[in-house]
C-alpha atoms as a PDB file:
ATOM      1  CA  UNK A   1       0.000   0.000   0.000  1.00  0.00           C
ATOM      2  CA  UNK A   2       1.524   3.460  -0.564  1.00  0.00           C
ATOM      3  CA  UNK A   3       2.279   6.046   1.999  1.00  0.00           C
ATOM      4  CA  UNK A   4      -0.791   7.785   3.572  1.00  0.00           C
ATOM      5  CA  UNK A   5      -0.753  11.401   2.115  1.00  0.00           C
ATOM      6  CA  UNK A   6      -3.582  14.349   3.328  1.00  0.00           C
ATOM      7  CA  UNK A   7      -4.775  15.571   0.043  1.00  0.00           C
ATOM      8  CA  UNK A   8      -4.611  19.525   0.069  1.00  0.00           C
ATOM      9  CA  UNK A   9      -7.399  21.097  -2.425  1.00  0.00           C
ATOM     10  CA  UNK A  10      -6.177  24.459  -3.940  1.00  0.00           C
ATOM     11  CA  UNK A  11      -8.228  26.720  -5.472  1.00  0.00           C
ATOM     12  CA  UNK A  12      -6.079  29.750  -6.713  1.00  0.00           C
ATOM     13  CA  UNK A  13      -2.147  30.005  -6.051  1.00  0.00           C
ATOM     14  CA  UNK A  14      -2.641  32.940  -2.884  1.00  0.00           C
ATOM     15  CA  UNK A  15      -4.547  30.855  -0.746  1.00  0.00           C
ATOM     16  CA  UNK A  16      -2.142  28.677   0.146  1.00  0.00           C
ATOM     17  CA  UNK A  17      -2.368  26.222   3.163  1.00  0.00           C
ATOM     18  CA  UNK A  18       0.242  28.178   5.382  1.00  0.00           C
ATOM     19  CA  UNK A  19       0.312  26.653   9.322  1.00  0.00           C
ATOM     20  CA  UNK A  20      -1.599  23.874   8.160  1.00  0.00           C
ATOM     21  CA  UNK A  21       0.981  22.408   5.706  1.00  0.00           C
ATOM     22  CA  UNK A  22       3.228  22.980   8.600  1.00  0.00           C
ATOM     23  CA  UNK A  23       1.533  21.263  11.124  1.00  0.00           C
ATOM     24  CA  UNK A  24       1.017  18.308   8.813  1.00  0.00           C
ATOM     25  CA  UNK A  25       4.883  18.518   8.417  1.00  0.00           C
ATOM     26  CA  UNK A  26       5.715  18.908  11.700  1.00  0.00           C
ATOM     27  CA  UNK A  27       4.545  14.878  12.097  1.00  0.00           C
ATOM     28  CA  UNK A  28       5.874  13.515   9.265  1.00  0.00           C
ATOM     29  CA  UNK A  29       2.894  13.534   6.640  1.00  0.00           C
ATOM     30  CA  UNK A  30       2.912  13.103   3.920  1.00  0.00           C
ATOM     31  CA  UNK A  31       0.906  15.737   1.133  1.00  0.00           C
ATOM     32  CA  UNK A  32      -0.038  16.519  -1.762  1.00  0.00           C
ATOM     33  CA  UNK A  33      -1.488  19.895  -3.271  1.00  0.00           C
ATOM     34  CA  UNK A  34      -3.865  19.808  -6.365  1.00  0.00           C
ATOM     35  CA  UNK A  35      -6.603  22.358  -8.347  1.00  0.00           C
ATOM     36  CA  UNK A  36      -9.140  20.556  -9.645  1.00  0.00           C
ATOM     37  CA  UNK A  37     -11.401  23.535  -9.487  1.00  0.00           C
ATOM     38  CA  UNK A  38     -11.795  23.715 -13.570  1.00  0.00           C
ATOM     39  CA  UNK A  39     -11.929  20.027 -14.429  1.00  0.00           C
ATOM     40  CA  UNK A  40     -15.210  18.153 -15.192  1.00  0.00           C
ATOM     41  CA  UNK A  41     -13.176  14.675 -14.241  1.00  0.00           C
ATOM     42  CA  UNK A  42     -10.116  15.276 -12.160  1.00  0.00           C
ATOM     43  CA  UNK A  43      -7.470  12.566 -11.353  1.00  0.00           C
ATOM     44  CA  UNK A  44      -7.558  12.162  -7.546  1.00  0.00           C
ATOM     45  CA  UNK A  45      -5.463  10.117  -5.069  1.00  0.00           C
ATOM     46  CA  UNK A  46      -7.079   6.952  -4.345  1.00  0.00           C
ATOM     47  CA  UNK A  47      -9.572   8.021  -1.803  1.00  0.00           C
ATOM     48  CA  UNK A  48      -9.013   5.128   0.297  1.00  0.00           C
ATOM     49  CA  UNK A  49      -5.442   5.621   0.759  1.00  0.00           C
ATOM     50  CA  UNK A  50      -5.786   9.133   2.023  1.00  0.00           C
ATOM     51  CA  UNK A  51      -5.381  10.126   5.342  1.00  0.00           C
ATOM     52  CA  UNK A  52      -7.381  13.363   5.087  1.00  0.00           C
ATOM     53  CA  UNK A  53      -8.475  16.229   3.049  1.00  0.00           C
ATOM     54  CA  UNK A  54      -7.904  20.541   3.638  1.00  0.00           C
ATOM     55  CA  UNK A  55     -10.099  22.626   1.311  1.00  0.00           C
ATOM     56  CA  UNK A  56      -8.754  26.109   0.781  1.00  0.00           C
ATOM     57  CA  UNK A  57     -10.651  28.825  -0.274  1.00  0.00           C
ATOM     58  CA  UNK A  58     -10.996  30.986  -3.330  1.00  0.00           C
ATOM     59  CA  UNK A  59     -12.661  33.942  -4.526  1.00  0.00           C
ATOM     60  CA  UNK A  60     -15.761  31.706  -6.962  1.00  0.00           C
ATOM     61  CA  UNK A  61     -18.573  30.091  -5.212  1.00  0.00           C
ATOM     62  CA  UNK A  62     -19.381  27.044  -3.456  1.00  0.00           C
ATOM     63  CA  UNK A  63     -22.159  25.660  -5.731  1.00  0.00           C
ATOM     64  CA  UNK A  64     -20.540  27.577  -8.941  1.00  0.00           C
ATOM     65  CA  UNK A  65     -20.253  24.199 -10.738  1.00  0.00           C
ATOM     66  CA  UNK A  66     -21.277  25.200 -14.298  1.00  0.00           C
ATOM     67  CA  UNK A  67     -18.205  27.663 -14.376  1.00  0.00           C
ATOM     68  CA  UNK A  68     -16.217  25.465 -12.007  1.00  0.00           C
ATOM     69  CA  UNK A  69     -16.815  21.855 -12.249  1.00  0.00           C
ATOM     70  CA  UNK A  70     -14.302  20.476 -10.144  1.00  0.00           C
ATOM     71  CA  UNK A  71     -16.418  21.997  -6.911  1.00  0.00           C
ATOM     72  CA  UNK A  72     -18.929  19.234  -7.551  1.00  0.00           C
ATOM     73  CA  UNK A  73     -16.011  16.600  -7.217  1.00  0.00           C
ATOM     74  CA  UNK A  74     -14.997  18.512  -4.081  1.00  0.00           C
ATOM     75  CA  UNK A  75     -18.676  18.013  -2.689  1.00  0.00           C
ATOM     76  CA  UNK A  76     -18.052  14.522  -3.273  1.00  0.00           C
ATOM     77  CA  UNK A  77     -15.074  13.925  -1.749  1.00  0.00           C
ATOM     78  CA  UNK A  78     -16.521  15.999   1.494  1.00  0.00           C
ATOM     79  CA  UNK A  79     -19.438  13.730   1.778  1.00  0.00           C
ATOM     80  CA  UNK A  80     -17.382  10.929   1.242  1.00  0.00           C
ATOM     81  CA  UNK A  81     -15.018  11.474   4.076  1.00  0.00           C
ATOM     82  CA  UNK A  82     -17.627  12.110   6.420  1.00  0.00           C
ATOM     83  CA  UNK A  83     -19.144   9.181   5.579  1.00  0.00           C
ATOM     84  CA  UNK A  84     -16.355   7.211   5.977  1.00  0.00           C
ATOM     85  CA  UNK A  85     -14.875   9.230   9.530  1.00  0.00           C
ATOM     86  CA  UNK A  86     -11.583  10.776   7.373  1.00  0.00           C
ATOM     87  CA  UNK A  87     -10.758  13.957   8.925  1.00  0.00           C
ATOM     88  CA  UNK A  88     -11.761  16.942   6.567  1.00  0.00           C
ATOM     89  CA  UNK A  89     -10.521  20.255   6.845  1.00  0.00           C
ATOM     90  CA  UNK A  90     -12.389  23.467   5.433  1.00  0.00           C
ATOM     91  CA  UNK A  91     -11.560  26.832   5.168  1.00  0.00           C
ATOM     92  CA  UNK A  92     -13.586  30.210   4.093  1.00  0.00           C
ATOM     93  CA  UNK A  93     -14.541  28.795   0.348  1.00  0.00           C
ATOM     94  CA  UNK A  94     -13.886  25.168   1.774  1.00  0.00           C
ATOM     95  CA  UNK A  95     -15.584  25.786   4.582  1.00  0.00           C
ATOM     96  CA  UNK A  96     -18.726  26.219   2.467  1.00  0.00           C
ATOM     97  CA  UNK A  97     -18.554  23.782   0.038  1.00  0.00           C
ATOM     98  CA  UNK A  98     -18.201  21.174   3.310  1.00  0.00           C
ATOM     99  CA  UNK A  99     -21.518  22.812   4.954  1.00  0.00           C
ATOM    100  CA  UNK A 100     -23.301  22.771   1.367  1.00  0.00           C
ATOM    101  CA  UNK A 101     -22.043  18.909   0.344  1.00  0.00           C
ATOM    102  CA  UNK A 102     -23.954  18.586   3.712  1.00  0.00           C
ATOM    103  CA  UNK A 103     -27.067  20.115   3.318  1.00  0.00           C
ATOM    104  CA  UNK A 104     -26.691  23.993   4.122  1.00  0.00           C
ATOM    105  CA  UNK A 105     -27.920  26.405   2.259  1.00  0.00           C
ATOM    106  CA  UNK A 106     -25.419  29.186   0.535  1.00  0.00           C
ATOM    107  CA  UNK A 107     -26.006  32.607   0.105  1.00  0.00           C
ATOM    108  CA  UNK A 108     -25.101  36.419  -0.293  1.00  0.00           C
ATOM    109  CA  UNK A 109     -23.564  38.086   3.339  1.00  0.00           C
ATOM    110  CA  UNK A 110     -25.524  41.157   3.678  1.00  0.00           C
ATOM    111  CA  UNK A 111     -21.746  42.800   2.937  1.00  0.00           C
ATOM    112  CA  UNK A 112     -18.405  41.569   2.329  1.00  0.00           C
ATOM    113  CA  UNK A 113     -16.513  40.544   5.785  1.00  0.00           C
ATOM    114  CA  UNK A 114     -12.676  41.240   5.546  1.00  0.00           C
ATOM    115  CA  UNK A 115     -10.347  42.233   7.607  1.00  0.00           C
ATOM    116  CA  UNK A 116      -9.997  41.648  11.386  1.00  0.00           C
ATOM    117  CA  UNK A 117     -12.799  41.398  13.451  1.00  0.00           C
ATOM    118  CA  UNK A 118     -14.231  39.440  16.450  1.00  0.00           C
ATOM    119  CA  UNK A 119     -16.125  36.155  16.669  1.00  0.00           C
ATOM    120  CA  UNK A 120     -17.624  34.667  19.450  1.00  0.00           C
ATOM    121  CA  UNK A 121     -17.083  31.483  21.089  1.00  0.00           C
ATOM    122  CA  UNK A 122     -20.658  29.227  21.478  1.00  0.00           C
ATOM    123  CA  UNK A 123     -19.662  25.958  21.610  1.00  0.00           C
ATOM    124  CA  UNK A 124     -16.244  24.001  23.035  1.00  0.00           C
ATOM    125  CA  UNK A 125     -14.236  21.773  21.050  1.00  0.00           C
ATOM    126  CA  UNK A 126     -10.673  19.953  21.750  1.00  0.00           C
ATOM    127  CA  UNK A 127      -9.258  21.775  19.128  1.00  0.00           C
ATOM    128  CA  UNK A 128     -10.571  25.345  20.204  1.00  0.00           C
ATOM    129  CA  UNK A 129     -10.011  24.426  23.566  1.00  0.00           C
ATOM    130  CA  UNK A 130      -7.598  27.850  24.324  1.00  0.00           C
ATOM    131  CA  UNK A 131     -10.504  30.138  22.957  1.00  0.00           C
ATOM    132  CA  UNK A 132     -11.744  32.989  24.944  1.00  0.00           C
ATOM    133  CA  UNK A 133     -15.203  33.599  24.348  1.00  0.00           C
ATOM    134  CA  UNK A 134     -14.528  36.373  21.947  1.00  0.00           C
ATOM    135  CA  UNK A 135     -11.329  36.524  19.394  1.00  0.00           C
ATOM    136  CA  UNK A 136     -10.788  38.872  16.461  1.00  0.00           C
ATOM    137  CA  UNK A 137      -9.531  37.022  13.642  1.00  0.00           C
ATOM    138  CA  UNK A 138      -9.022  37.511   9.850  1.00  0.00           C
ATOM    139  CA  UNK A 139     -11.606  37.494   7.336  1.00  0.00           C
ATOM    140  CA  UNK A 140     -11.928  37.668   3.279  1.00  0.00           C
ATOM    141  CA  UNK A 141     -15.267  36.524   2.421  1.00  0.00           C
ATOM    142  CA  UNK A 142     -18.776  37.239   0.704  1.00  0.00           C
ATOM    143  CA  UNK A 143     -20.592  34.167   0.864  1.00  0.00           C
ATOM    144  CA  UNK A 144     -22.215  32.499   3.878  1.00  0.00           C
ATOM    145  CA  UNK A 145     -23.882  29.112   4.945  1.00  0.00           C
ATOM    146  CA  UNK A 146     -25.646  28.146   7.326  1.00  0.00           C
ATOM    147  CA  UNK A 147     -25.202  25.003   9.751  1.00  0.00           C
ATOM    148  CA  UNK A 148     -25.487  21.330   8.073  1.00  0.00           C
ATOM    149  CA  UNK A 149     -28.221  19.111   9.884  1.00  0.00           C
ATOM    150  CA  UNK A 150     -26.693  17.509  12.882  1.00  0.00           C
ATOM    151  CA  UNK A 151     -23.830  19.799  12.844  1.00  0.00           C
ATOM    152  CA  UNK A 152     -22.309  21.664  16.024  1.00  0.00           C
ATOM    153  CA  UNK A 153     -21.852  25.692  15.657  1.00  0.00           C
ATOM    154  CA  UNK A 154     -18.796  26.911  17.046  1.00  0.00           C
ATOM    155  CA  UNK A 155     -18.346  29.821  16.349  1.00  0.00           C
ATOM    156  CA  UNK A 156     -20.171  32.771  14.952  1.00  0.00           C
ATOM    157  CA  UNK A 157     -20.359  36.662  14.429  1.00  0.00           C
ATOM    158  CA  UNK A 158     -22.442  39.739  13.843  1.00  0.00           C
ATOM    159  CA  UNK A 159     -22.800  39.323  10.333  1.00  0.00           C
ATOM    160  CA  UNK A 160     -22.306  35.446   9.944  1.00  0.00           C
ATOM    161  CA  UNK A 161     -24.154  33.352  11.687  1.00  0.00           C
ATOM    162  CA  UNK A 162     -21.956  30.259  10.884  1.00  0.00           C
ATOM    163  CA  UNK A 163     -17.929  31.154  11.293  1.00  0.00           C
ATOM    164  CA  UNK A 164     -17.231  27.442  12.748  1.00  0.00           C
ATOM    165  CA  UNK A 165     -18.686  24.412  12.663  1.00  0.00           C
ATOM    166  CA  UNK A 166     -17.862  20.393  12.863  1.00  0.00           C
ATOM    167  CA  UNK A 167     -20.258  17.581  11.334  1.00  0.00           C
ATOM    168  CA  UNK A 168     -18.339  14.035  12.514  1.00  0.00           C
ATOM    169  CA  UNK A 169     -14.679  14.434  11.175  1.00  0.00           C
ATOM    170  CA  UNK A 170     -15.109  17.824   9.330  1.00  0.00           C
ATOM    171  CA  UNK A 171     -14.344  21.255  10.860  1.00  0.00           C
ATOM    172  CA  UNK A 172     -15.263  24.062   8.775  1.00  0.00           C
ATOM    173  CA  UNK A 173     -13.898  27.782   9.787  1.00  0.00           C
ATOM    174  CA  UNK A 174     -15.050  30.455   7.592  1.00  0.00           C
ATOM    175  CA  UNK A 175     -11.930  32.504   8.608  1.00  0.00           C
ATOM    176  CA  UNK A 176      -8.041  32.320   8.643  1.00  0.00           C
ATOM    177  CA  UNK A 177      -5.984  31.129  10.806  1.00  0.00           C
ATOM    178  CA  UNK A 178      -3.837  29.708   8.195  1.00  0.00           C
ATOM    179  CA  UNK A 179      -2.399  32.991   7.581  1.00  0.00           C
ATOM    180  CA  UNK A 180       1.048  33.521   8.443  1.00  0.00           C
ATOM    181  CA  UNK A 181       3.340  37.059   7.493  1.00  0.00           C
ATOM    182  CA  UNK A 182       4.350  35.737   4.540  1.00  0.00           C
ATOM    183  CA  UNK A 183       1.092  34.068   3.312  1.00  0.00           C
ATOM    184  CA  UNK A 184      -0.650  37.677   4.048  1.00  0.00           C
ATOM    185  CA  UNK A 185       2.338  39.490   2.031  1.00  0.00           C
ATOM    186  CA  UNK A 186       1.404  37.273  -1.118  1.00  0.00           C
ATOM    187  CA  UNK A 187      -2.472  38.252  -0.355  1.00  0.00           C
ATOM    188  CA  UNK A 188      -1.412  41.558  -0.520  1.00  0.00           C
ATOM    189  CA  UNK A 189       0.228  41.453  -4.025  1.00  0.00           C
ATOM    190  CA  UNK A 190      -2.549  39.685  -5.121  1.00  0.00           C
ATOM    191  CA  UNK A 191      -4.054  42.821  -7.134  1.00  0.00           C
ATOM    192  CA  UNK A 192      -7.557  41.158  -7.250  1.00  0.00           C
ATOM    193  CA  UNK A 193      -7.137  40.521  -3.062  1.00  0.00           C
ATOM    194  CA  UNK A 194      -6.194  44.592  -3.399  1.00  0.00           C
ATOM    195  CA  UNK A 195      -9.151  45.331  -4.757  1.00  0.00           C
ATOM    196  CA  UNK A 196     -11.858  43.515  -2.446  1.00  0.00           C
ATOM    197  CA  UNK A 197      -9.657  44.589   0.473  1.00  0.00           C
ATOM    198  CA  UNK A 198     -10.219  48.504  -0.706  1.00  0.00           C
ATOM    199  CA  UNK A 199     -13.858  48.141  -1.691  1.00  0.00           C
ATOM    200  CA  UNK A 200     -14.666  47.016   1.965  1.00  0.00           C
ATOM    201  CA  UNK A 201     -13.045  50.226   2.969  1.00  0.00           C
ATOM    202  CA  UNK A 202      -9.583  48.479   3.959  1.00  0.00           C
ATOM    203  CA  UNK A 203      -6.378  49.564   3.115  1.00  0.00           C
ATOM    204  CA  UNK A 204      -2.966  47.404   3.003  1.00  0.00           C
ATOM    205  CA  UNK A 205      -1.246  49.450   5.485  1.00  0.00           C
ATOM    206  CA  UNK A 206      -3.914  48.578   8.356  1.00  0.00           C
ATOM    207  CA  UNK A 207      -4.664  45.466   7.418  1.00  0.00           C
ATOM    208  CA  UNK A 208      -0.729  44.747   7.791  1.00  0.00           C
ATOM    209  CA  UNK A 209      -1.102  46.854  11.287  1.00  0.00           C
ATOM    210  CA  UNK A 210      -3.746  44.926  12.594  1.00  0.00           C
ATOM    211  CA  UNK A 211      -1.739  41.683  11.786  1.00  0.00           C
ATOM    212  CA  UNK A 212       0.796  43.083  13.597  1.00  0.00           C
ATOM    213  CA  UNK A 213      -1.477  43.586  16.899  1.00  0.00           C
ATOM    214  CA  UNK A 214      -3.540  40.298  17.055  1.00  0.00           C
ATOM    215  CA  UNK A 215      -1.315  37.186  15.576  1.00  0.00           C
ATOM    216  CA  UNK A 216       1.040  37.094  18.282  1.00  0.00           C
ATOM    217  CA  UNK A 217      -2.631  36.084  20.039  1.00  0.00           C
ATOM    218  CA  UNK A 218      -3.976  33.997  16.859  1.00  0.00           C
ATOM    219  CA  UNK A 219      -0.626  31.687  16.800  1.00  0.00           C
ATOM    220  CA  UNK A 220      -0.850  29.646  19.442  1.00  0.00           C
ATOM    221  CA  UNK A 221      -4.384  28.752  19.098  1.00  0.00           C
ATOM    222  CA  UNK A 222      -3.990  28.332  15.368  1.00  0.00           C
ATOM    223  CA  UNK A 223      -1.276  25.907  16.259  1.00  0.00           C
ATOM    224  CA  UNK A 224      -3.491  23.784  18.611  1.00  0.00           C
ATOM    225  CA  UNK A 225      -6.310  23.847  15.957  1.00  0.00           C
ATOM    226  CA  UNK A 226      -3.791  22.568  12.788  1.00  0.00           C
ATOM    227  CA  UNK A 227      -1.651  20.235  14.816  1.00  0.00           C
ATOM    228  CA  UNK A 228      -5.046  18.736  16.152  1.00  0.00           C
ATOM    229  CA  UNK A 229      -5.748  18.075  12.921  1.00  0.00           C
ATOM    230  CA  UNK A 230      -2.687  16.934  11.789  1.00  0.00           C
ATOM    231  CA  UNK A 231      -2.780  14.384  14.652  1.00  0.00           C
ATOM    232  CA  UNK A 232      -6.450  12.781  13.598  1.00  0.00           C
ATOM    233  CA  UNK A 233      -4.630  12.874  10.031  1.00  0.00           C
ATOM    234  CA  UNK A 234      -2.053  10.680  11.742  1.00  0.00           C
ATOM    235  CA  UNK A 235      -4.278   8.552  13.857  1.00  0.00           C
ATOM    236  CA  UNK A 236      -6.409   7.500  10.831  1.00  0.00           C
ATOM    237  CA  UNK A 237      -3.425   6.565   8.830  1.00  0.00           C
ATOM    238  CA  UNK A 238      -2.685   4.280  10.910  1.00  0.00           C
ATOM    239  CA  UNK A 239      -6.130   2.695  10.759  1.00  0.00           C
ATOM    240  CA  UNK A 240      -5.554   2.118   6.692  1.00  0.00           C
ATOM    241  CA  UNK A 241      -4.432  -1.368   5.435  1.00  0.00           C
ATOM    242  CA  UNK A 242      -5.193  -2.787   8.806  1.00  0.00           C
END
């Protein structure tokens, strides 16, 4: 059997999987990084030899299949490993097309949410386990879903009612933790990143200020949520072949 690896869905080169790659690192696994976002029949790992999945996000839409058919083969595989207990990672655009795959319904935010601002805490979870009941975190997104049947909220805001959820072995987080200094400086020479950033009334400078103030907070729990992940990763590549 080959080598368990945790199959990384990218959607566009900026949104990279930053302290989640290196958490999965950190233990040893094995991964490997694919966009399937524009094929009608991508060329996946064997499912059954993966040890889990991240979905990224991505400036198209969750349910944008006729544009994007490879999101329907990401809906798959999300159903799939929740089916089958494979831990499933989602974040902002993966977030969504986990919660949708499972039932929740997509839609328009009243506005676009980016930059840093707080969520609040409503349920407890191992990973989040170091949350106080509010944090201010990093957000980029337009879209929002609401919470898959049977699912647990765990997080949520003014605006978005769903920021954090987990349905069996997926965990969904519509914001980013993944972002480290150098995964926000390629954000911010993303021209198209520029441009949402500014029509939300942002500018580079304080987004890079407000990095400054709150990831020296953000780190540590961001660790404890990735290498928690990484660890079920591990755990349930043990399980295969057995």
């Amino acid at each position: 059997m080959a080598t368990p690896q945790v199959l990384i869905l990218q959607h566009v080169p900026w949104e990279r999987p930053g302290r989640i790659l290196s958490n999965l690192e950190d233990i040893g696994l094995e991964t490997v990084t694919m966009n399937i976002v524009d094929k009608k029949k991508p060329d996946l790992p064997d499912f059954g030899e993966l040890a889990g999945v991240v979905i990224m996000g991505g400036p198209m839409g969750a349910l944008d299949y006729d544009k994007y058919p490879g999101l329907k083969a990401e809906a798959k595989l999300a159903r799939a490993a929740v089916a089958s207990g494979k831990p499933i990672l989602g974040v902002c655009l993966g977030h969504q097309i986990i919660a949708t795959a499972l039932g929740a319904q997509l839609r328009k935010g009243d506005a676009p949410e980016i930059g840093f601002a707080p969520i609040k805490r409503v349920d407890k979870h191992d990973s989040f386990s170091m949350w106080d009941k509010q944090l201010t975190v990093l957000h980029w997104h337009n879209d929002v879903v609401g919470l898959p049947e049977g699912g647990q909220l765990l997080a949520r805001s003014s605006s978005t009612k769903v920021q954090a959820f987990r349905l069996g072995s997926a965990l969904g987080m519509q914001f980013h933790l993944e972002v480290c200094g150098s995964l926000l400086d390629e954000w911010l020479d993303e021209p198209s990143m520029v441009k949402d950033l500014k029509a939300a009334g942002g500018s580079k400078s304080r987004l890079r200020e407000q990095f400054a103030q709150y990831d020296q907070l953000l780190h540590p729990l961001a660790e404890q949520v990735f290498s928690g992940f990484a660890a079920r990763c591990n755990s349930y590549a043990q399980t295969l072949g057995k």
